[in-house]
N, C-alpha and C. Protein backbone atom coordinates (compact mmCIF):
# COMPACT_ATOMS: atom_id res chain seq x y z
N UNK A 1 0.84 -1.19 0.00
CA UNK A 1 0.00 0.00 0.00
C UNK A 1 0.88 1.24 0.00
N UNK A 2 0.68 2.18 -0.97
CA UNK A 2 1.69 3.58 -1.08
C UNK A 2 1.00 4.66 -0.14
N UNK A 3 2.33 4.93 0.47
CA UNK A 3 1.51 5.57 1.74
C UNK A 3 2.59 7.24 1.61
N UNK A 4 1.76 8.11 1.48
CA UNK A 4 3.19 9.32 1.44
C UNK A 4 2.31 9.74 2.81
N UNK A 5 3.00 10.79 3.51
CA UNK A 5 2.96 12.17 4.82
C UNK A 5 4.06 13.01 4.27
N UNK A 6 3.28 14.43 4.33
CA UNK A 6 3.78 15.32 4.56
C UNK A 6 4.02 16.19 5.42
N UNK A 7 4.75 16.83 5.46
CA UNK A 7 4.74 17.62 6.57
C UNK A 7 5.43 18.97 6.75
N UNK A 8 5.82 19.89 7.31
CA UNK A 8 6.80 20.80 7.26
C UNK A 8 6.42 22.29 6.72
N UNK A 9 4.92 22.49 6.70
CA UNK A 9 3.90 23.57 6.82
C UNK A 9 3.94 23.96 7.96
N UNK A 10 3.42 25.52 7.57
CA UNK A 10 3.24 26.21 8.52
C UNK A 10 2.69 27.95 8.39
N UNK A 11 3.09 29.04 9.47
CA UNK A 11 2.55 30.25 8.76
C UNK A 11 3.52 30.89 8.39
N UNK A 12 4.14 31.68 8.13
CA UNK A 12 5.10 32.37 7.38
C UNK A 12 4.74 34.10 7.09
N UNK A 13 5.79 34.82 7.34
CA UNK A 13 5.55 35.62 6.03
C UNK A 13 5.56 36.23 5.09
N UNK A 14 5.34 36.81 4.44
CA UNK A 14 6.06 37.03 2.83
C UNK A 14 7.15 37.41 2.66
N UNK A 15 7.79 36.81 1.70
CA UNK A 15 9.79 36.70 1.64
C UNK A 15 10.22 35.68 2.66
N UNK A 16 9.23 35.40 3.63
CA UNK A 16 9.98 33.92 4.42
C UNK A 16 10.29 32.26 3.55
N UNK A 17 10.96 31.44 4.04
CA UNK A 17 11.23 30.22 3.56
C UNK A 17 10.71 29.22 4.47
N UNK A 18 10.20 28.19 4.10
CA UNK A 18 10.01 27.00 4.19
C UNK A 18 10.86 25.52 3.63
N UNK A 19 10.67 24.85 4.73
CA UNK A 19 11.00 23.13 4.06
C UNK A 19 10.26 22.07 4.25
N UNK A 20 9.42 21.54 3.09
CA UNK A 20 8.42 20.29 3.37
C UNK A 20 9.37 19.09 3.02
N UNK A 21 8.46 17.62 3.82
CA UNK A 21 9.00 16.72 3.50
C UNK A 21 7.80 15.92 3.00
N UNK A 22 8.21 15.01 2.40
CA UNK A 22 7.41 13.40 2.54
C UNK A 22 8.11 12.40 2.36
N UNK A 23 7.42 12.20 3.59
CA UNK A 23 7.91 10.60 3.47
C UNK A 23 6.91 9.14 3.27
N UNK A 24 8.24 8.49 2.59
CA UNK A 24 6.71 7.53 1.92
C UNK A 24 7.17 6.32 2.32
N UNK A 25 5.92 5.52 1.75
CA UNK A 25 6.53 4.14 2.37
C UNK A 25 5.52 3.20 1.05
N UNK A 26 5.54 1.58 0.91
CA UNK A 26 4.94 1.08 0.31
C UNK A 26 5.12 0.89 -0.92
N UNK A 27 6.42 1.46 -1.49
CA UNK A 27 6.63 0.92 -3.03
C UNK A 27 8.21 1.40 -3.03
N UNK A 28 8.73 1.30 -4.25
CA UNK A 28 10.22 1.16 -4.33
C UNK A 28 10.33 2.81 -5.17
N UNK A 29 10.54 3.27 -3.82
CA UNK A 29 11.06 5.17 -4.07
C UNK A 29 11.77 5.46 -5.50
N UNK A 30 12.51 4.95 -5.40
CA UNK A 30 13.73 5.21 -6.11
C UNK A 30 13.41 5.02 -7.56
N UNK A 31 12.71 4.06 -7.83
CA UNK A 31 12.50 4.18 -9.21
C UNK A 31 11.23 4.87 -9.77
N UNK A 32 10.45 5.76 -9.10
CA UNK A 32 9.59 6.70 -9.53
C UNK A 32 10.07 8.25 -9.67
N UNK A 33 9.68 8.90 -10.51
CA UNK A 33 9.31 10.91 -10.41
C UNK A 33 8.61 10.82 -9.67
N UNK A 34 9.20 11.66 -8.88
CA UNK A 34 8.29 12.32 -7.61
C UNK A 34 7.45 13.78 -7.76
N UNK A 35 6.58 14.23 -7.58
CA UNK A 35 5.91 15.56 -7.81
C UNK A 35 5.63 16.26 -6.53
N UNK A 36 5.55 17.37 -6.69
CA UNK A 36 4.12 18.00 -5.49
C UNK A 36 3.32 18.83 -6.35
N UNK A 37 2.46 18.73 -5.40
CA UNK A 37 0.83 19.27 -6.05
C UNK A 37 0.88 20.51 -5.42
N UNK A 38 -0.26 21.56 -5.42
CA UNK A 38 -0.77 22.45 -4.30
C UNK A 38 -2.51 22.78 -4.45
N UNK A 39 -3.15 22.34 -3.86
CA UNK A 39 -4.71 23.14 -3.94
C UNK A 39 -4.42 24.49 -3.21
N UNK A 40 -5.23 25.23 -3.76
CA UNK A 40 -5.19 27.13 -3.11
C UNK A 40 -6.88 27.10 -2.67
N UNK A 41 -7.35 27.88 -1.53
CA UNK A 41 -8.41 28.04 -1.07
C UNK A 41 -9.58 28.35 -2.22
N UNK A 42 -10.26 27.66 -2.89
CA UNK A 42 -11.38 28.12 -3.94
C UNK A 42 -10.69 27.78 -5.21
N UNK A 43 -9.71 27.05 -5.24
CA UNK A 43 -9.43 26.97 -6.30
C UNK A 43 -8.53 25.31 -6.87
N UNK A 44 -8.45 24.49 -8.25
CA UNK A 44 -8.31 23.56 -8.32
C UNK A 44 -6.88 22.82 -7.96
N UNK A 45 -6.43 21.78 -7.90
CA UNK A 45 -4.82 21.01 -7.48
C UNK A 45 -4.43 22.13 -8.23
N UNK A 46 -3.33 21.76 -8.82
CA UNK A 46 -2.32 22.32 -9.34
C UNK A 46 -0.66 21.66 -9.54
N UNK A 47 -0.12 21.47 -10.37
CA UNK A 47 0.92 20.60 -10.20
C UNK A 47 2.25 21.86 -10.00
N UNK A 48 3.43 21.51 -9.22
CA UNK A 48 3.98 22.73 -8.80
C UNK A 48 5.72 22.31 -8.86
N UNK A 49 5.75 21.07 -8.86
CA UNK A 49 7.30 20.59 -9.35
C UNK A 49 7.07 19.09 -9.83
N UNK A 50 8.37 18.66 -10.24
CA UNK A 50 8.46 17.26 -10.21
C UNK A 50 9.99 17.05 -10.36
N UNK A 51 10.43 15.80 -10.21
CA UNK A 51 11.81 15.48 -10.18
C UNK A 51 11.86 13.94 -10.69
N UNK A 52 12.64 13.85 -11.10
CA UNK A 52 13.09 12.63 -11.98
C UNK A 52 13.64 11.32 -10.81
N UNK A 53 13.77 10.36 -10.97
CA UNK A 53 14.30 9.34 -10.15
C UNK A 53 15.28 9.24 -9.99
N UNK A 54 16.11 9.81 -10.27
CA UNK A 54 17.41 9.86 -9.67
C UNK A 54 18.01 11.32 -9.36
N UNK A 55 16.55 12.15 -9.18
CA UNK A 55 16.96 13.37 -8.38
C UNK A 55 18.36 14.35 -9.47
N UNK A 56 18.48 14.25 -10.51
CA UNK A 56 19.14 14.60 -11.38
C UNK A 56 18.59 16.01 -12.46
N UNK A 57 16.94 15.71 -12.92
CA UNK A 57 16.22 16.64 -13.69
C UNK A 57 15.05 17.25 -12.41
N UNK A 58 14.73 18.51 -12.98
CA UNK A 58 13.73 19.28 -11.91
C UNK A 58 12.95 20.00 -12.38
N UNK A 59 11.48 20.14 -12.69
CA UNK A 59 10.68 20.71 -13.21
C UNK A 59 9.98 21.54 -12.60
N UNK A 60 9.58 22.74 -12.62
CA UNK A 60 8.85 23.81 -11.95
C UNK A 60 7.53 24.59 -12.77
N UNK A 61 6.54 24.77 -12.29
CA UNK A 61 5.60 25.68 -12.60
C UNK A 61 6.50 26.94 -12.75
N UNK A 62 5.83 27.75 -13.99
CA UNK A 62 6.35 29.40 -13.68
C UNK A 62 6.36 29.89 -12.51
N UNK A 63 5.34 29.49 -11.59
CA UNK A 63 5.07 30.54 -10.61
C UNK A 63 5.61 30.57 -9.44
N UNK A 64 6.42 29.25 -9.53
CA UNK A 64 7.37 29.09 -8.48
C UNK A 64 8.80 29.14 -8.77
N UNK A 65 9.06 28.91 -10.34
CA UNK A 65 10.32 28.84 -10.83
C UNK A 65 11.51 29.76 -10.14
N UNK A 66 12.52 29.50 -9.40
CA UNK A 66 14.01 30.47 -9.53
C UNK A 66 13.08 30.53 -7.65
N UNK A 67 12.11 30.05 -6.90
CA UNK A 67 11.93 30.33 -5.87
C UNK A 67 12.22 29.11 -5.37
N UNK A 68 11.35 27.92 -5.50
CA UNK A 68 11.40 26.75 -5.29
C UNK A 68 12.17 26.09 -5.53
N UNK A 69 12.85 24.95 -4.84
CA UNK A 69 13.62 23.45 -5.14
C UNK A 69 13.18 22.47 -4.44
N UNK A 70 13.11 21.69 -5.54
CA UNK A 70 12.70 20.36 -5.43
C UNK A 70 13.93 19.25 -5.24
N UNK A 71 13.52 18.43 -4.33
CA UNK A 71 15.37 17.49 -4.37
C UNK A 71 14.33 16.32 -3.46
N UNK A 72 15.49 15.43 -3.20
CA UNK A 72 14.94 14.11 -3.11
C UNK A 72 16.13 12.97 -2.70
N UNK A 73 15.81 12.69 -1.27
CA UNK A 73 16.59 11.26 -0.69
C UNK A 73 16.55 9.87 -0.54
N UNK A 74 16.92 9.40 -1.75
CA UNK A 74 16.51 8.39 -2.33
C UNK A 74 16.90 7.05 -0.78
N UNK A 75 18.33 7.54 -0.42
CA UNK A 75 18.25 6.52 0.73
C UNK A 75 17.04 6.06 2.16
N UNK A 76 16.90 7.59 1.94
CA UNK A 76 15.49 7.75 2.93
C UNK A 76 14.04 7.99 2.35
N UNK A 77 13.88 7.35 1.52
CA UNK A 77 12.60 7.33 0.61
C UNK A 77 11.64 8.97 0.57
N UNK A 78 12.56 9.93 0.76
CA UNK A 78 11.99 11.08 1.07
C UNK A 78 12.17 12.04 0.01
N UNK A 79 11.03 13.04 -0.30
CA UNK A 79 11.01 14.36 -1.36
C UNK A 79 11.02 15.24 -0.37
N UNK A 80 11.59 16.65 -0.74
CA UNK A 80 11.38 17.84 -0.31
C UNK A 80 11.04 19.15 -1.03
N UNK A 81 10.71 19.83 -0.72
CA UNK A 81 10.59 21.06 -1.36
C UNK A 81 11.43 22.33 -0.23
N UNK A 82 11.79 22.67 -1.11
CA UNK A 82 12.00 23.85 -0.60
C UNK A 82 11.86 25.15 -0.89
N UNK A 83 11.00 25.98 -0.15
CA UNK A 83 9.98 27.43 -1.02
C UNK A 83 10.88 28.87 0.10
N UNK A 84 11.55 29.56 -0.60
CA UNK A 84 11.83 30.54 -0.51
C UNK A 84 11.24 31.76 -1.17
N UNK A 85 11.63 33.22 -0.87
CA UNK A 85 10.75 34.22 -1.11
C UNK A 85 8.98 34.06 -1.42
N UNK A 86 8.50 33.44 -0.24
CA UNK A 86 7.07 33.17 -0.39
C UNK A 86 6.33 34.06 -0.60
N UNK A 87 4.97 33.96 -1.18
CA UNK A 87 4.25 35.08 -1.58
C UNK A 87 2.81 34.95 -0.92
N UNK A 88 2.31 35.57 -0.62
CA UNK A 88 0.16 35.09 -0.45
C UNK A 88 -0.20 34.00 -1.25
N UNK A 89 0.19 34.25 -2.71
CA UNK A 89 -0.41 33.21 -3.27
C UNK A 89 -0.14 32.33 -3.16
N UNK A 90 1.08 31.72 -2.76
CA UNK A 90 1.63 30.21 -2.40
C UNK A 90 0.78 29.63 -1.43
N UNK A 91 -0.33 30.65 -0.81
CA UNK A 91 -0.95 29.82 0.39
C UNK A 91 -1.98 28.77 -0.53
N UNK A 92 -1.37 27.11 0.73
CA UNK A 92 -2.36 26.25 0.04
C UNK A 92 -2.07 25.17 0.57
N UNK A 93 -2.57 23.98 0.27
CA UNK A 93 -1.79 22.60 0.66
C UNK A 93 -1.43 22.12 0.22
N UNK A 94 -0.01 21.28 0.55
CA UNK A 94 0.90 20.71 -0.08
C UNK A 94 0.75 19.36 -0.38
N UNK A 95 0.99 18.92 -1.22
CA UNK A 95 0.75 17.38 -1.20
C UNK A 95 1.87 16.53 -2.15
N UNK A 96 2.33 15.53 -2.10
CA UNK A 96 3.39 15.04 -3.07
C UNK A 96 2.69 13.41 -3.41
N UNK A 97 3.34 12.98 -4.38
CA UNK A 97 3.03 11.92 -4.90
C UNK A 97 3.73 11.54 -6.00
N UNK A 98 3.45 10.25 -6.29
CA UNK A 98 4.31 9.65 -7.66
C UNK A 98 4.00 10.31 -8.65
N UNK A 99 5.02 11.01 -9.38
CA UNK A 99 4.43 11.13 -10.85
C UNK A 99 4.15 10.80 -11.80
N UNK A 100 2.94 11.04 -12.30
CA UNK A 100 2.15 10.27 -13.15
C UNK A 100 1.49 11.32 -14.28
N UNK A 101 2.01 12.13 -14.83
CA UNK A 101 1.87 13.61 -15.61
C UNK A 101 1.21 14.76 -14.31
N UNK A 102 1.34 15.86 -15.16
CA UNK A 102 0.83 17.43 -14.45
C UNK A 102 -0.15 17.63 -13.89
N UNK A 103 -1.49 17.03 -14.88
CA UNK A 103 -2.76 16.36 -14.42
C UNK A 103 -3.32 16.18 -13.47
N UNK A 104 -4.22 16.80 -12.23
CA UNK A 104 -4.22 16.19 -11.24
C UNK A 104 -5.40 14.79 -11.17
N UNK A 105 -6.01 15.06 -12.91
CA UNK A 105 -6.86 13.93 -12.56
C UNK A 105 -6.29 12.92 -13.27
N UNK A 106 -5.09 12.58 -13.26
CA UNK A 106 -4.39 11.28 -13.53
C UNK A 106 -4.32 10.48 -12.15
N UNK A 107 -4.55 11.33 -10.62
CA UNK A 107 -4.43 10.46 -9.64
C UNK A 107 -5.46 10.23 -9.17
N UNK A 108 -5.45 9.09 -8.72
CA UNK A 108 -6.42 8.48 -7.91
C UNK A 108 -7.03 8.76 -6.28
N UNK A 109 -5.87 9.20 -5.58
CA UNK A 109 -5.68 9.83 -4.06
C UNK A 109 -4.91 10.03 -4.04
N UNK A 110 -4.96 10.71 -2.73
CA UNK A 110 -3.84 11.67 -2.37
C UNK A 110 -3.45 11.48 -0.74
N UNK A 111 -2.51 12.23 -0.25
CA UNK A 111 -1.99 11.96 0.65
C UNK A 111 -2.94 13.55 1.81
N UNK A 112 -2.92 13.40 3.48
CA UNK A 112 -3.08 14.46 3.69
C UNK A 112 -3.10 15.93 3.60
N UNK A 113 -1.61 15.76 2.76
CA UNK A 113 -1.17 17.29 2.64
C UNK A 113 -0.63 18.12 3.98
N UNK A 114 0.02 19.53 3.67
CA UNK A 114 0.54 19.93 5.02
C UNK A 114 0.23 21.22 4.44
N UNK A 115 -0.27 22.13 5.36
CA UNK A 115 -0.83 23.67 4.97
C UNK A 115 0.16 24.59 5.04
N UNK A 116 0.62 25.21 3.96
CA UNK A 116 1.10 26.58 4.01
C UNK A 116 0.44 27.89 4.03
N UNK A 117 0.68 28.54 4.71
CA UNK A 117 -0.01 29.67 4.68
C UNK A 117 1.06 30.79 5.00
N UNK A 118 0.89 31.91 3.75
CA UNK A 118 1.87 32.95 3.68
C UNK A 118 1.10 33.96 3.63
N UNK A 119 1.47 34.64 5.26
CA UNK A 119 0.58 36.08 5.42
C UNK A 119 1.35 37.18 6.47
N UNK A 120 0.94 38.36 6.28
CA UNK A 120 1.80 39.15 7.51
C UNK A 120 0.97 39.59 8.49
């Protein structure tokens, strides 16, 4: 059973940094792209990075691009993000999962998620 948690939300505020994790369990890490998602209050998922399986290639939405990094510990079956110069709009929940395209209706479920919220 593929099981991700996230975690490493919180409140912040604008121009502050953050570091999420997940950690997963239930399938063999290492050989999947890993993603994170974000839902925003009133509004749909959203796909917001992804990274290749061997943590080598890194893909970003514009809207996070040159803010965000995405990286990934393959020994410890774990993704991270990491969100610097945060903005309001970044507020949302985080969520990661295998990647499976940009799409959020390519997945089936999802994991809890961990709330960011960027306000002063």
């Amino acid at each position: 059973q593929v099981e991700v948690s996230e975690s490493g939300g919180g409140l912040v505020q604008p121009g502050g940094s953050l570091r999420l994790s997940c950690v997963t369990a239930g399938f063999t890490f290492d050989i999947y792209p890993m993603a994170w998602f974000r839902r925003a209050p009133g509004k749909e998922r959203e796909w917001v990075s992804h990274i290749d399986r061997g943590g080598e290639t890194t893909y970003y939405a514009d809207s996070v691009q040159g803010r965000f990094t995405i990286s990934r510990d393959n020994r410890r079956n774990t993704l991270f993000l990491q969100m610097n110069s945060l903005r309001p709009e970044d507020t949302a929940v985080y969520y990661c999962a295998r990647f499976v395209g940009r799409s959020p209706a390519n997945y089936g479920s999802w994991g809890r998620g961990t709330q960011v919220t960027v306000s002063s």
